[in-house]
Protein backbone atom coordinates (compact mmCIF):
# COMPACT_ATOMS: atom_id res chain seq x y z
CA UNK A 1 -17.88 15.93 13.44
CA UNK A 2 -15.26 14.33 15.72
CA UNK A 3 -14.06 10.97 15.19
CA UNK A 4 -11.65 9.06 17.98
CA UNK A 5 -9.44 6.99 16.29
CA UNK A 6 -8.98 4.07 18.39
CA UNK A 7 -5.77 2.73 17.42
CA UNK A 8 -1.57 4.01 18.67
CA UNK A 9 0.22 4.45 15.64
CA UNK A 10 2.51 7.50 14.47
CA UNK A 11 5.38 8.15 12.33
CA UNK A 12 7.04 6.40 9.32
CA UNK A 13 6.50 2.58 8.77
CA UNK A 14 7.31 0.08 6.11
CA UNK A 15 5.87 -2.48 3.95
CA UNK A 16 7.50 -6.41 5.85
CA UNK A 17 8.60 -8.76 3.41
CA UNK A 18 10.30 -12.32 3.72
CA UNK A 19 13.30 -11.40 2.30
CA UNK A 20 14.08 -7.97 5.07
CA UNK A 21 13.63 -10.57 8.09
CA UNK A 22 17.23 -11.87 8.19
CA UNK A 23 18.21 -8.09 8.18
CA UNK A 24 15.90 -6.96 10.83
CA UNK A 25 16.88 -9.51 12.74
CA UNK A 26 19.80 -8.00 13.89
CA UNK A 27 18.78 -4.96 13.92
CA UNK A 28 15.20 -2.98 13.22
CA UNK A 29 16.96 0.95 12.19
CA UNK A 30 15.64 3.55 14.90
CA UNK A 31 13.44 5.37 11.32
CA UNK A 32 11.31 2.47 11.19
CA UNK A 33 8.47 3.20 13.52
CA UNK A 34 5.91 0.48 12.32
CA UNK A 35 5.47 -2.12 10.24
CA UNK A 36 2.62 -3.21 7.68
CA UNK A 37 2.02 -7.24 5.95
CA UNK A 38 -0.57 -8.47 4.44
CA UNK A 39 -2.01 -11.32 6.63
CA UNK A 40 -3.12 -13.57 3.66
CA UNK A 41 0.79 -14.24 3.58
CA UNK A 42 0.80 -14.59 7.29
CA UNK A 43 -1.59 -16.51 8.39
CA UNK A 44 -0.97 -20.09 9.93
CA UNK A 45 2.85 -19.57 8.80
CA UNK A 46 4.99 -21.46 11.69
CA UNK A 47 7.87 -23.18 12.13
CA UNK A 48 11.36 -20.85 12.00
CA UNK A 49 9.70 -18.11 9.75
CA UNK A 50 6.67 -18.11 11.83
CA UNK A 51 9.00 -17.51 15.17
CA UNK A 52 11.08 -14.39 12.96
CA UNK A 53 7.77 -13.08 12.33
CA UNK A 54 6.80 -13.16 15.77
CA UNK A 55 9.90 -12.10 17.72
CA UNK A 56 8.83 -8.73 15.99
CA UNK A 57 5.11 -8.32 16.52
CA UNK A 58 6.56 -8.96 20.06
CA UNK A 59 8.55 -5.52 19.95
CA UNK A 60 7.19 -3.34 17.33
CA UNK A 61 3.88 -1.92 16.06
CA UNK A 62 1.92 -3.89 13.40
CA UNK A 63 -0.69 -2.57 10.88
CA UNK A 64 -2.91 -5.68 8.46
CA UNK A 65 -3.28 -4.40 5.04
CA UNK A 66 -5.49 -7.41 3.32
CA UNK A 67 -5.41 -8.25 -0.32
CA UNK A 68 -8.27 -10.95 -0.53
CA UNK A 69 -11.56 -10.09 1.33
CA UNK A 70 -13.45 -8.59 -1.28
CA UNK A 71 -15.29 -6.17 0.31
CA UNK A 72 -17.11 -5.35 -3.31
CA UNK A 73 -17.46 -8.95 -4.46
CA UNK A 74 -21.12 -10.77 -5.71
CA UNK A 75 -19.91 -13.87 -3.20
CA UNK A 76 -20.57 -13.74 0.48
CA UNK A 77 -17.77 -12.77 3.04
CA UNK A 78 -15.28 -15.35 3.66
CA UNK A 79 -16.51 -15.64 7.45
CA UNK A 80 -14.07 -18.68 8.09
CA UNK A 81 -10.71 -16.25 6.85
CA UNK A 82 -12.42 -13.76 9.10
CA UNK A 83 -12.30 -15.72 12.06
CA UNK A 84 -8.70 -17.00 11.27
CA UNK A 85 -7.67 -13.15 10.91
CA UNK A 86 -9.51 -11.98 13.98
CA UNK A 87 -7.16 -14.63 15.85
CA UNK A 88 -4.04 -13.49 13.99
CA UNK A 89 -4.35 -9.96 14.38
CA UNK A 90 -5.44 -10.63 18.36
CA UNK A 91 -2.21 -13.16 18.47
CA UNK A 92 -0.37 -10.28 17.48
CA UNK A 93 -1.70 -7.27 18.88
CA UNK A 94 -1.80 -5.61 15.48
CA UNK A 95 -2.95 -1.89 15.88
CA UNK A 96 -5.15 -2.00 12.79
CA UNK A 97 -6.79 -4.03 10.01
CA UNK A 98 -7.51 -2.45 6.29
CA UNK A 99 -8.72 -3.42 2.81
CA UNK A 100 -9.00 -2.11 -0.96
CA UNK A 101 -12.23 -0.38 -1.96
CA UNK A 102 -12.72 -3.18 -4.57
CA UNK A 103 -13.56 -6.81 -5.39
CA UNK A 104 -11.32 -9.33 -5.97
CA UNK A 105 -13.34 -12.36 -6.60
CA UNK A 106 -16.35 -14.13 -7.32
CA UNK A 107 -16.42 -17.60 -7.14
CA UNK A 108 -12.83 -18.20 -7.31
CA UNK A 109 -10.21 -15.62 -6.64
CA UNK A 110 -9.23 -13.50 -9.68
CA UNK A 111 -5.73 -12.51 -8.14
CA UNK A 112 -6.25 -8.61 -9.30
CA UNK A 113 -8.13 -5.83 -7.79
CA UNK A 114 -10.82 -4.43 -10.05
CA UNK A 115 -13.08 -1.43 -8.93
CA UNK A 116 -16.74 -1.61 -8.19
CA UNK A 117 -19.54 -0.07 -10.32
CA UNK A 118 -19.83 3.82 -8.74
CA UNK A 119 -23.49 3.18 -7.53
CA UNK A 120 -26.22 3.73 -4.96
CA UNK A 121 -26.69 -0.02 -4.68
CA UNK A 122 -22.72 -0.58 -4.57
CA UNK A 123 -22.81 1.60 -1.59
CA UNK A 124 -25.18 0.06 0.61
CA UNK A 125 -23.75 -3.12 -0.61
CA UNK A 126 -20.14 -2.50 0.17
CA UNK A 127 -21.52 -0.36 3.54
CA UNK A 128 -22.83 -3.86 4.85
CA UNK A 129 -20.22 -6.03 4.10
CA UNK A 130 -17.67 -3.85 5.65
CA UNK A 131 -20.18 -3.83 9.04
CA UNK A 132 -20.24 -7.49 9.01
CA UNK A 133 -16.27 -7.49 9.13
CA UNK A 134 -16.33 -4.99 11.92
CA UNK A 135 -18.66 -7.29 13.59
CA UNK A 136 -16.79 -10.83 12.85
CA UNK A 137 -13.33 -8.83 14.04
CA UNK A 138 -14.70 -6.80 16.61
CA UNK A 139 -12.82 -3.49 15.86
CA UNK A 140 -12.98 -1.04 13.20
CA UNK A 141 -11.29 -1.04 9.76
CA UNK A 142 -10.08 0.85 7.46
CA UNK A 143 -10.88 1.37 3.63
CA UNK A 144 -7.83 2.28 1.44
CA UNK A 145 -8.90 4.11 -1.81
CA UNK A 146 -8.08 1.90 -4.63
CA UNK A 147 -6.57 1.95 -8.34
CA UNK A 148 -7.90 1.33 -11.70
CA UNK A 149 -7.77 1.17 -15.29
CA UNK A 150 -11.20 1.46 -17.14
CA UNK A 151 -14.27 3.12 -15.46
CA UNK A 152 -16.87 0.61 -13.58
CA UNK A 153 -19.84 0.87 -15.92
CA UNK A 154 -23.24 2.09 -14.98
CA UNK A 155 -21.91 4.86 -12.74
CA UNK A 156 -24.29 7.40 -11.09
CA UNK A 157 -21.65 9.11 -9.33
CA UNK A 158 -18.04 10.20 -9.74
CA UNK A 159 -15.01 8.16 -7.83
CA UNK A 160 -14.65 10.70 -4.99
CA UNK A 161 -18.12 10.82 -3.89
CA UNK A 162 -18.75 7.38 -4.15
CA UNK A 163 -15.30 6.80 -1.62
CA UNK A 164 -17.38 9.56 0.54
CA UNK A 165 -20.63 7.66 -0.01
CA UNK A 166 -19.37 4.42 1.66
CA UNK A 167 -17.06 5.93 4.37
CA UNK A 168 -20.29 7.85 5.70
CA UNK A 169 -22.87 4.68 5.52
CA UNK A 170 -20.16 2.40 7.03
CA UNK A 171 -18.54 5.03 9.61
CA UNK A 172 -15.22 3.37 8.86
CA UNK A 173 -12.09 4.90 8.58
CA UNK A 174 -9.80 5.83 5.21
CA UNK A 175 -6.13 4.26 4.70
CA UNK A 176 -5.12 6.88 2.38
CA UNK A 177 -2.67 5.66 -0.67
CA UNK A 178 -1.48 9.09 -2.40
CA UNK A 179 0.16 7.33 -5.11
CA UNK A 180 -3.35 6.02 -5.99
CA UNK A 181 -4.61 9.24 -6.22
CA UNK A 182 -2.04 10.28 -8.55
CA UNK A 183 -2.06 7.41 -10.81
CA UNK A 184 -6.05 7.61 -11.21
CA UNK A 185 -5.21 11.70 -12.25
CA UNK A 186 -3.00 10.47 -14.69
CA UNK A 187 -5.30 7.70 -15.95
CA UNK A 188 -7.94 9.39 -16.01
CA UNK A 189 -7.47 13.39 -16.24
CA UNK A 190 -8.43 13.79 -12.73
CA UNK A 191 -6.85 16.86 -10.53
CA UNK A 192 -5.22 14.53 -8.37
CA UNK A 193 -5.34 17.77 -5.27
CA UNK A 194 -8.96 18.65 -5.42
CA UNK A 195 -9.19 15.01 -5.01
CA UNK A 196 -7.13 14.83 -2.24
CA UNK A 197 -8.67 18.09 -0.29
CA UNK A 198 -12.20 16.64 -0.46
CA UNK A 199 -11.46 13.53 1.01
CA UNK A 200 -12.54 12.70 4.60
CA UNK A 201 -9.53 14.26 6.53
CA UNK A 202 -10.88 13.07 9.83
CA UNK A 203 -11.00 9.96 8.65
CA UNK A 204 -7.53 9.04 8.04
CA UNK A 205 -5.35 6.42 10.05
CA UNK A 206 -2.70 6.10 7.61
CA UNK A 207 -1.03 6.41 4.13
CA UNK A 208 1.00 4.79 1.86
CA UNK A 209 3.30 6.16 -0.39
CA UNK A 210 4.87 3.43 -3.53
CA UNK A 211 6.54 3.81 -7.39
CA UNK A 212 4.41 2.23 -10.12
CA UNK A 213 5.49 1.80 -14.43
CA UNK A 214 4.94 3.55 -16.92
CA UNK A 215 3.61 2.34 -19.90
CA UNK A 216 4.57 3.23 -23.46
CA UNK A 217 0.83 4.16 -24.09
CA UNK A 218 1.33 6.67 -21.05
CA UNK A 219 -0.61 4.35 -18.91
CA UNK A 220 0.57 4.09 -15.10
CA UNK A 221 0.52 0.77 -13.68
CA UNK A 222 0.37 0.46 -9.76
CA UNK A 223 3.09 -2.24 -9.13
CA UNK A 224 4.45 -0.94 -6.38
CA UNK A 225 7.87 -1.77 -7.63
CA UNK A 226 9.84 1.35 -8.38
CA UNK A 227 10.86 4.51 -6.40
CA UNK A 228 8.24 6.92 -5.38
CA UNK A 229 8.43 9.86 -7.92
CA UNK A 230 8.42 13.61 -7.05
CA UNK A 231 4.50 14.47 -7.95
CA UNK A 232 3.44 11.48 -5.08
CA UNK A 233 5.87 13.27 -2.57
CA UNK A 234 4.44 16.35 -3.27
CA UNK A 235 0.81 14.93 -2.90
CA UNK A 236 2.05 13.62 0.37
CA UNK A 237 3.14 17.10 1.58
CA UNK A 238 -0.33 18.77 0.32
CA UNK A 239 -1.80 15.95 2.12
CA UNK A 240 0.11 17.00 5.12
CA UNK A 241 -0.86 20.51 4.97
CA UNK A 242 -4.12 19.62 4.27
CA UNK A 243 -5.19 17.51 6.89
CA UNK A 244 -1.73 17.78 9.62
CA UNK A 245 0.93 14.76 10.22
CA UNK A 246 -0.24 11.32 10.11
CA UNK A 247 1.23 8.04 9.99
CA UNK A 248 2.74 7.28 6.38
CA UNK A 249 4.41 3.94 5.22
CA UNK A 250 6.41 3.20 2.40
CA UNK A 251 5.06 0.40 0.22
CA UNK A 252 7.48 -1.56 -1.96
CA UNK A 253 6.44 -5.40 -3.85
CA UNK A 254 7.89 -5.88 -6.37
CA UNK A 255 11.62 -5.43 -7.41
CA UNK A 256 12.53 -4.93 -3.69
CA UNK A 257 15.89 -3.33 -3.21
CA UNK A 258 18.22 -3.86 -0.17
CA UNK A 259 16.62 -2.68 3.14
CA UNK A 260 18.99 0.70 3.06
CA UNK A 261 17.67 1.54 -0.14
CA UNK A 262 14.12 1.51 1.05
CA UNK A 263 15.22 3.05 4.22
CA UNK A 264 16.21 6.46 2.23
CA UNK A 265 12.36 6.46 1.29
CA UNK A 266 11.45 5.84 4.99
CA UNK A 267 13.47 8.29 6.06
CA UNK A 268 12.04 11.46 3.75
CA UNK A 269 8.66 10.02 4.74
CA UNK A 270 10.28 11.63 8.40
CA UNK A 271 11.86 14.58 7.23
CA UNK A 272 8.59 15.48 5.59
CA UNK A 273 6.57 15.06 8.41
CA UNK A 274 8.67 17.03 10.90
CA UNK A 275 9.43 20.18 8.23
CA UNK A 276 5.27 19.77 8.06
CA UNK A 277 4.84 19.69 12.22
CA UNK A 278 4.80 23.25 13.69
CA UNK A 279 2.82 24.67 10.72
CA UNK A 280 0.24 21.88 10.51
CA UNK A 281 0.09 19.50 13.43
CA UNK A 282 0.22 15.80 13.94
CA UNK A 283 -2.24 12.96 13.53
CA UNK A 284 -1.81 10.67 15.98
CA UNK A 285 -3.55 7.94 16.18
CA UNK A 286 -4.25 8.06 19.66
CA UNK A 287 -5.71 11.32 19.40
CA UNK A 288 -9.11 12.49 18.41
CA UNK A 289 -9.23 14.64 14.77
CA UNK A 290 -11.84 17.02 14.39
């Protein structure tokens, strides 16, 4: 199978927040090669913000990572946040829109991500809904595998074929989070690089790399909001060797340090991929994986 992956992306990005802009203002540092927000905190912003925000979609690459569709969820799509989105990310020529592999709400928002039951039905279910967004935004999306803490009851099928399952019946693409991976291993007693090598290789536009606490009980919660530990960078190289270079973005929310802090995580996110170059290529996202 060959997939063409319509989007221009490459090299080391970083999760935007409010509180980088008056930094990047002056100056956006040469290791910074994209940028990723989540639109639900972007969306009909204006004013000064609103012109920050744009005067660097104007000069830089942009990637959407939602937080609130609910691709899983009972309810039906939000069709009038779709058509505000489709407009935003057009606005600002943003080179690609992704969600979570879970549901998020019902009839009101539950302000978590919880995973969907591992199912036949839960595929063609899911498979649908992300068509419909494809349709409504008129461009493909990406599905990024997703964390969690108990197992979604009445499984027929384990996580990794059921992330298969719904890539396949929605021919979408896979926003790869390796520090998912590895907290679900720990979690759960999975072997967090058998995982890995049976994903969808061809199917990846990007990844995230991000810290997460641990819990006294052992437990790993996915906060986002520490440094990203040796067994995730290591994931990240396998992942590199496994399926070549591809576009990788550091992905910090809570307990944000300075910009140059983050910036040493950006810039091993580089050093990786060029020590990982001449022996196992480079994903592009311009370029057509086999």
């Amino acid at each position: 199978m060959s997939i063409t992956h319509p989007f221009h992306l490459n090299g080391a990005g970083l999760g935007l927040r409010r509180s980088m802009l008056p930094a990047l203002q002056v100056e956006v540092p040469d290791c910074i090669d994209f940028f990723e927000v989540s639109p639900e905190n972007w969306v009909g912003v204006g004013g000064y913000l609103g012109k920050q925000f744009r005067s660097l979609t104007e000069r830089h690459r942009f990637v959407a990572h939602g937080l609130a569709l609910s691709l899983g969820g009972p309810a039906p799509l939000d069709t009038a946040f779709l058509g505000e989105l489709k407009q935003f990310l057009d606005h600002h020529d943003f080179a690609l829109y992704t969600e979570h592999l879970s549901f998020c709400s019902d009839e009101g928002h539950f302000y978590d991500l919880y995973p969907i039951p591992f199912t036949e039905r839960a595929v063609k279910h899911v498979a649908g809904r992300i068509r419909q967004t494809q349709d409504i935004l008129q461009r493909s999306i990406a599905l990024e595998n997703a964390s969690y803490y108990v197992q979604p009851p009445q499984a027929e099928m384990d996580e990794l074929t059921f992330i298969n399952a719904v890539l396949s019946e929605a021919d979408c693409f896979l926003h790869l989070d390796v520090n998912n991976i590895y907290v679900n291993s720990v979690n759960h007693g999975n072997d967090p690089i058998a995982f890995l090598r049976s994903l969808p290789g061809e199917r990846i536009v990007y990844g995230h790399v991000a810290g997460h606490d641990l819990e006294p009980s052992g437990l790993i919660i996915d906060t986002h909001g520490q440094n990203t530990i040796e067994p995730v960078w290591d994931l990240l190289a396998e992942a590199y060797r496994s399926f070549g270079v591809f576009p990788t973005l550091v992905e910090r929310d809570s307990n944000i340090p300075s910009l140059a802090d983050l910036l040493i995580e950006v810039e091993r996110i580089r050093d990786l991929q060029n020590s990982h170059r001449h022996c196992c290529g480079t994903r592009g996202l311009s370029e057509v994986a086999a």
